[in-house]
N, C-alpha and C. Protein backbone atom coordinates (compact mmCIF):
# COMPACT_ATOMS: atom_id res chain seq x y z
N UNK A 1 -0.27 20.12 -38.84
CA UNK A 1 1.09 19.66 -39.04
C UNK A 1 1.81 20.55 -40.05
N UNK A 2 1.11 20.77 -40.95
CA UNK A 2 1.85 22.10 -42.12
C UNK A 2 2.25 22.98 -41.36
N UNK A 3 1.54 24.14 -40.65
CA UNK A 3 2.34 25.38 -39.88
C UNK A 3 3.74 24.91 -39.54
N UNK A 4 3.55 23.66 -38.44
CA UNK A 4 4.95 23.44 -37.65
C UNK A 4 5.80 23.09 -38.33
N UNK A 5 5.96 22.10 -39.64
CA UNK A 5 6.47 21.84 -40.65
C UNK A 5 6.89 23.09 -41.38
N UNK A 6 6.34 23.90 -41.50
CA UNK A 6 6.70 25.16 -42.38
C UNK A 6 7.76 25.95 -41.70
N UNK A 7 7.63 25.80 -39.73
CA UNK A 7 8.37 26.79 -39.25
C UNK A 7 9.65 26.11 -38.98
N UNK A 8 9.70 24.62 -39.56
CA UNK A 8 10.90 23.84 -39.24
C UNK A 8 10.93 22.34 -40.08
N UNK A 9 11.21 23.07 -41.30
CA UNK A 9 11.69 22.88 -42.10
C UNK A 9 12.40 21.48 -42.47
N UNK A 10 13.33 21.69 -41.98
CA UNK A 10 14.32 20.44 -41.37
C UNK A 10 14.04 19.32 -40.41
N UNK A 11 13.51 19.36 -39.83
CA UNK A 11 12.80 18.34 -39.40
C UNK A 11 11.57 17.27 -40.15
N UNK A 12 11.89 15.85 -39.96
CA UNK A 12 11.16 15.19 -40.51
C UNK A 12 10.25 14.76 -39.46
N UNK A 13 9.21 13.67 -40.33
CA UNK A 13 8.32 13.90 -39.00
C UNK A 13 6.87 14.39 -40.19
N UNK A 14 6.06 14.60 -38.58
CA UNK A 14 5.06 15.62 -38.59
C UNK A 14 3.91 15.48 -40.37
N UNK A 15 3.81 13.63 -40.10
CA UNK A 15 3.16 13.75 -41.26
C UNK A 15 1.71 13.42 -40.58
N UNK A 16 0.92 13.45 -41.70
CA UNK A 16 -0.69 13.36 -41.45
C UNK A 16 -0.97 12.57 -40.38
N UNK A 17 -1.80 12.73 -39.28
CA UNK A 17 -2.19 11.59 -38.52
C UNK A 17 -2.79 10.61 -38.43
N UNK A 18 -3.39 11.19 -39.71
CA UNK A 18 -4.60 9.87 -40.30
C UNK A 18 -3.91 8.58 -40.76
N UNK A 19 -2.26 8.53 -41.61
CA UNK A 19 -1.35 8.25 -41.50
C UNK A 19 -1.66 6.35 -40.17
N UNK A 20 -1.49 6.87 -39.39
CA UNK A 20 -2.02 6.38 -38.55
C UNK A 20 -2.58 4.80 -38.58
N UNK A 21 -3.71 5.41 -39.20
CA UNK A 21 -4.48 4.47 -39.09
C UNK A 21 -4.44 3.22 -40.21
N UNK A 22 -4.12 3.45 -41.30
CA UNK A 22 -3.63 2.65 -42.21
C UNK A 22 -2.19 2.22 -41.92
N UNK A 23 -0.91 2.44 -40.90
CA UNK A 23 -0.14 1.96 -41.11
C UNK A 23 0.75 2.58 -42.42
N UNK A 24 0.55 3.54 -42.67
CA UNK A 24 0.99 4.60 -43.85
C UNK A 24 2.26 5.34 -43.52
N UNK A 25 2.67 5.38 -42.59
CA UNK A 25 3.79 6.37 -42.46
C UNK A 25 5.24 6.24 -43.52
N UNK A 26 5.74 7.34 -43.51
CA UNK A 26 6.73 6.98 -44.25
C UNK A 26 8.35 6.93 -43.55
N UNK A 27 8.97 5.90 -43.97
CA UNK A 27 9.40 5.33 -42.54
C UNK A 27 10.98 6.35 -42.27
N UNK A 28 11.70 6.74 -41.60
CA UNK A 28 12.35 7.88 -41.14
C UNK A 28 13.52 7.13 -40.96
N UNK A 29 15.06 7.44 -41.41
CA UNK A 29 16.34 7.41 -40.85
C UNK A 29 17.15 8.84 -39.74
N UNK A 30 16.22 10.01 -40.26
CA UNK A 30 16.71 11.16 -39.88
C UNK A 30 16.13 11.48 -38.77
N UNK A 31 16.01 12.01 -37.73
CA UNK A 31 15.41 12.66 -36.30
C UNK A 31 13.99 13.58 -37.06
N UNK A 32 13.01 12.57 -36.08
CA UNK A 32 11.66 13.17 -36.53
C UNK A 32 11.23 13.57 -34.99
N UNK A 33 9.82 13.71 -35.49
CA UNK A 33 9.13 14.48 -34.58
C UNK A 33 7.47 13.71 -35.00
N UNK A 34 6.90 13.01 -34.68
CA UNK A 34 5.46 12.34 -35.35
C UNK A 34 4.37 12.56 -33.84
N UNK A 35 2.80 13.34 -34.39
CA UNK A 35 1.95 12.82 -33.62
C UNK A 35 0.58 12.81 -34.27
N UNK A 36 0.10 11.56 -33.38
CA UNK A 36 -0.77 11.07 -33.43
C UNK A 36 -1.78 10.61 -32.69
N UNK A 37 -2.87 10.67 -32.92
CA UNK A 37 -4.16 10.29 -32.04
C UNK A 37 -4.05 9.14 -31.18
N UNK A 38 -4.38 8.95 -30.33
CA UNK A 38 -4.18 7.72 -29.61
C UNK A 38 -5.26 6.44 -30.27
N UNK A 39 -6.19 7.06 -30.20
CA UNK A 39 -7.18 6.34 -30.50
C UNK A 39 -8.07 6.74 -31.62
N UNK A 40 -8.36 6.89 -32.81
CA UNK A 40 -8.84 7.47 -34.03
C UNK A 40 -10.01 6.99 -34.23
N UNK A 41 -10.09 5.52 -34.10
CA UNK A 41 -11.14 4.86 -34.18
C UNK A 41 -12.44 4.89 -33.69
N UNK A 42 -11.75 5.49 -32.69
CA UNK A 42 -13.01 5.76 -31.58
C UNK A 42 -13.19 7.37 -31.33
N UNK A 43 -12.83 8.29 -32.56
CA UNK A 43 -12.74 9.74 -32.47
C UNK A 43 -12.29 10.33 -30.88
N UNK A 44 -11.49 9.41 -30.94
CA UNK A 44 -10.64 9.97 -29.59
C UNK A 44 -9.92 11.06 -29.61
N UNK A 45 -9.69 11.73 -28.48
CA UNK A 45 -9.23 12.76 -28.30
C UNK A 45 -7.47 13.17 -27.47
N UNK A 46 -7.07 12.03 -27.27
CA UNK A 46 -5.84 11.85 -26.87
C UNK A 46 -4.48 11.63 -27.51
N UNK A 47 -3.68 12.42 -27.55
CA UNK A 47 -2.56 12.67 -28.67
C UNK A 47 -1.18 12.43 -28.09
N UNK A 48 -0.93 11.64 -28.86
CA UNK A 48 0.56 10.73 -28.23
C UNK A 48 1.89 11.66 -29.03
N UNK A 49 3.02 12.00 -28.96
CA UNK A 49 4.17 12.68 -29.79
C UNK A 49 5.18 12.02 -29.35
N UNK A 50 5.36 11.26 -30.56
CA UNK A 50 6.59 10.19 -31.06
C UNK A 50 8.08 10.72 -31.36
N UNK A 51 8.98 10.61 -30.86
CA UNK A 51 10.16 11.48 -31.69
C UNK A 51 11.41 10.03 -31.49
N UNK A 52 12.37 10.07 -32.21
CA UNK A 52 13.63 9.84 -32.15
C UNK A 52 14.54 10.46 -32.06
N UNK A 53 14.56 11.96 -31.77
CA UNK A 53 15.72 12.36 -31.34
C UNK A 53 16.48 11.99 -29.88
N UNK A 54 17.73 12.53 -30.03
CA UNK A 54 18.43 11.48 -28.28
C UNK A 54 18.10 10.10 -28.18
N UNK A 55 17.99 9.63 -29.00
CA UNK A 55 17.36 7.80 -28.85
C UNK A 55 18.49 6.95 -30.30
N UNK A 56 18.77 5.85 -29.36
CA UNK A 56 19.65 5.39 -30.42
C UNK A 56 19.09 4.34 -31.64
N UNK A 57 19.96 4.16 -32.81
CA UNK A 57 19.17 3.52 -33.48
C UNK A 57 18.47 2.58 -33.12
N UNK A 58 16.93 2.34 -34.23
CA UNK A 58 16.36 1.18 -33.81
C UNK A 58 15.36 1.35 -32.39
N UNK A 59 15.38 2.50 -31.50
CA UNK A 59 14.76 3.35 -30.94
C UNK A 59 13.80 4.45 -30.77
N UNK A 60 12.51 4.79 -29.88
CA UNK A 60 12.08 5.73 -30.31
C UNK A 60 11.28 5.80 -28.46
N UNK A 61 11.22 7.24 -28.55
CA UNK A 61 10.67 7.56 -27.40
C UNK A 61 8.95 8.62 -27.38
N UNK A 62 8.29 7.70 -26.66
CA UNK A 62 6.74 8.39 -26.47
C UNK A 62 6.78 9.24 -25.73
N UNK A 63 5.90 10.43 -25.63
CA UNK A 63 5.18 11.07 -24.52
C UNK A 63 4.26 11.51 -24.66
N UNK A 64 3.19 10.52 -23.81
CA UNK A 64 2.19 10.37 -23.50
C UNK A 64 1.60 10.49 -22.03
N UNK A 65 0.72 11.71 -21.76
CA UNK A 65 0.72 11.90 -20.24
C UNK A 65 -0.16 10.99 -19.55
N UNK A 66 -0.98 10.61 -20.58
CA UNK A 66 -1.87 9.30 -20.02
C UNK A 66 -1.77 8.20 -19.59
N UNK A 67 -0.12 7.47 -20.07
CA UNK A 67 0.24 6.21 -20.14
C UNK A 67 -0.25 5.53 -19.13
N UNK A 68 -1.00 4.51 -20.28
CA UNK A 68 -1.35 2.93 -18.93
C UNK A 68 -0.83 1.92 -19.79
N UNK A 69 -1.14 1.88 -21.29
CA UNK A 69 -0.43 0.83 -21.76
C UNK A 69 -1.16 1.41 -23.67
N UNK A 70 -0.08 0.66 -24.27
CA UNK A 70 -0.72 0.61 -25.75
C UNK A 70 -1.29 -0.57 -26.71
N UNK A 71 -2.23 -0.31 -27.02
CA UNK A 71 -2.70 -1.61 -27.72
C UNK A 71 -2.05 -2.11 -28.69
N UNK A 72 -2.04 -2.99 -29.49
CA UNK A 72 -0.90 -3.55 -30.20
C UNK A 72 -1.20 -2.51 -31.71
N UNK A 73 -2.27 -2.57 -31.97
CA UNK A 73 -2.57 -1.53 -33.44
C UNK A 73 -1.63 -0.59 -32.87
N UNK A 74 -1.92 0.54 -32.11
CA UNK A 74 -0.87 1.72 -32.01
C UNK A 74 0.22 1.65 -31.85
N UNK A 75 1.18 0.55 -31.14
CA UNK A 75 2.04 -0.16 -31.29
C UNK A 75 3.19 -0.41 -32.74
N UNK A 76 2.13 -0.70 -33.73
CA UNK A 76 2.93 -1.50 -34.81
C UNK A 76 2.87 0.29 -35.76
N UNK A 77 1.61 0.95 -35.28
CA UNK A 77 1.73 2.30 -36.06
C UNK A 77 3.13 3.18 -35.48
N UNK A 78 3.38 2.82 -34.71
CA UNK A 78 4.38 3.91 -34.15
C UNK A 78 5.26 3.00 -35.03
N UNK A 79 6.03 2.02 -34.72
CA UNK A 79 7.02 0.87 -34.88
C UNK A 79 6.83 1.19 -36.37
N UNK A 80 5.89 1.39 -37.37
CA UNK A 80 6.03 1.70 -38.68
C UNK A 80 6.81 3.16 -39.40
N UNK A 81 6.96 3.89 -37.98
CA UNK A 81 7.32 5.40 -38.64
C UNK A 81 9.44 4.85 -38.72
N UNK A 82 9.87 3.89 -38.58
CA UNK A 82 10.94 3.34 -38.34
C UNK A 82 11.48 2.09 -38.99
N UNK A 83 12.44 2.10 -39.62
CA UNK A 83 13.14 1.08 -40.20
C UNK A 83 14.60 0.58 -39.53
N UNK A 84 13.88 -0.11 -38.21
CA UNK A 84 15.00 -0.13 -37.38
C UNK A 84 16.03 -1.48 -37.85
N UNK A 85 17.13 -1.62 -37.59
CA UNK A 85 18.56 -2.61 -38.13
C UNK A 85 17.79 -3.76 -36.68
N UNK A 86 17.55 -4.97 -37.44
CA UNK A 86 17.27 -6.43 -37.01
C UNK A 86 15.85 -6.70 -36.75
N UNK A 87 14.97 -5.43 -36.85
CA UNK A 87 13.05 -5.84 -36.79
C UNK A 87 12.89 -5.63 -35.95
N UNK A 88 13.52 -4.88 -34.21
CA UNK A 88 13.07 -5.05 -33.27
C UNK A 88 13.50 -3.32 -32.81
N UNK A 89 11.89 -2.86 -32.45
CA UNK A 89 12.25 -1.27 -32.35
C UNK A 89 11.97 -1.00 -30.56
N UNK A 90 12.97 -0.52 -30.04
CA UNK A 90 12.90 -0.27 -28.31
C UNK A 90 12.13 0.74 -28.37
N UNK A 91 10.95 0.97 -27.03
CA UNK A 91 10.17 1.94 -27.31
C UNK A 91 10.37 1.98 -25.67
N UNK A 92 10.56 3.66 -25.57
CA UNK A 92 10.95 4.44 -24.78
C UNK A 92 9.58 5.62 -23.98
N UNK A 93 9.03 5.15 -22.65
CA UNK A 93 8.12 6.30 -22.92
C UNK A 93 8.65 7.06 -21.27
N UNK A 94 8.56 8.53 -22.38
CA UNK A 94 9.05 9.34 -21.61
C UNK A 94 8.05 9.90 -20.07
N UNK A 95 9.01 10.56 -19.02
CA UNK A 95 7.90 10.85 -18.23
C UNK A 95 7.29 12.30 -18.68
N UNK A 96 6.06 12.64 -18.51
CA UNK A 96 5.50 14.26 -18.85
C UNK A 96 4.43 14.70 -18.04
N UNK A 97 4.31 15.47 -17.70
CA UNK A 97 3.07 15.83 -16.91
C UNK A 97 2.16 16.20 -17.73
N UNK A 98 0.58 15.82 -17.27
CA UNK A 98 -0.47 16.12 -17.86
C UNK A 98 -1.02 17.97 -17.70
């Protein structure tokens, strides 16, 4: 996450993934860029990238090429990188090819 962070600066986002797992993120008003393991727990190997850009407040869009569904832990970790206006964050998952 440092390199990409280093080559862009301006962008928020792109903090630790470990982050993650504690529910640690630090929560974003500005257009980020966040990824993270799908599954950590289980030294998984599948990596989800979270962003809010083009998404309106209180919004945030996944892409994930795997999508079948998310468990509620990864759920409330994403929903934590956000301090959305009324508690209720729309989650958007984009289409992507694997």
């Amino acid at each position: 996450m440092n390199i990409i962070h280093a080559q862009y600066p301006e962008m928020a986002g792109l903090q630790s993934s470990a982050l993650a797992i504690e529910m640690n993120f630090r929560k974003h008003v500005d257009q980020f860029i966040q990824i993270i393991n799908r599954s950590p727990e289980f030294s998984g190997s599948h990596w989800l990238t979270i962003t809010n850009i083009n998404c309106e407040p209180g919004e945030i869009s996944i892409c994930d090429s795997a999508f079948d569904d998310l468990p509620t832990i990864e759920t409330m970790a994403i929903c934590s990188l956000i301090d959305p206006p009324g508690m209720h964050v729309k989650v958007r998952v984009l289409d992507v090819m694997q």
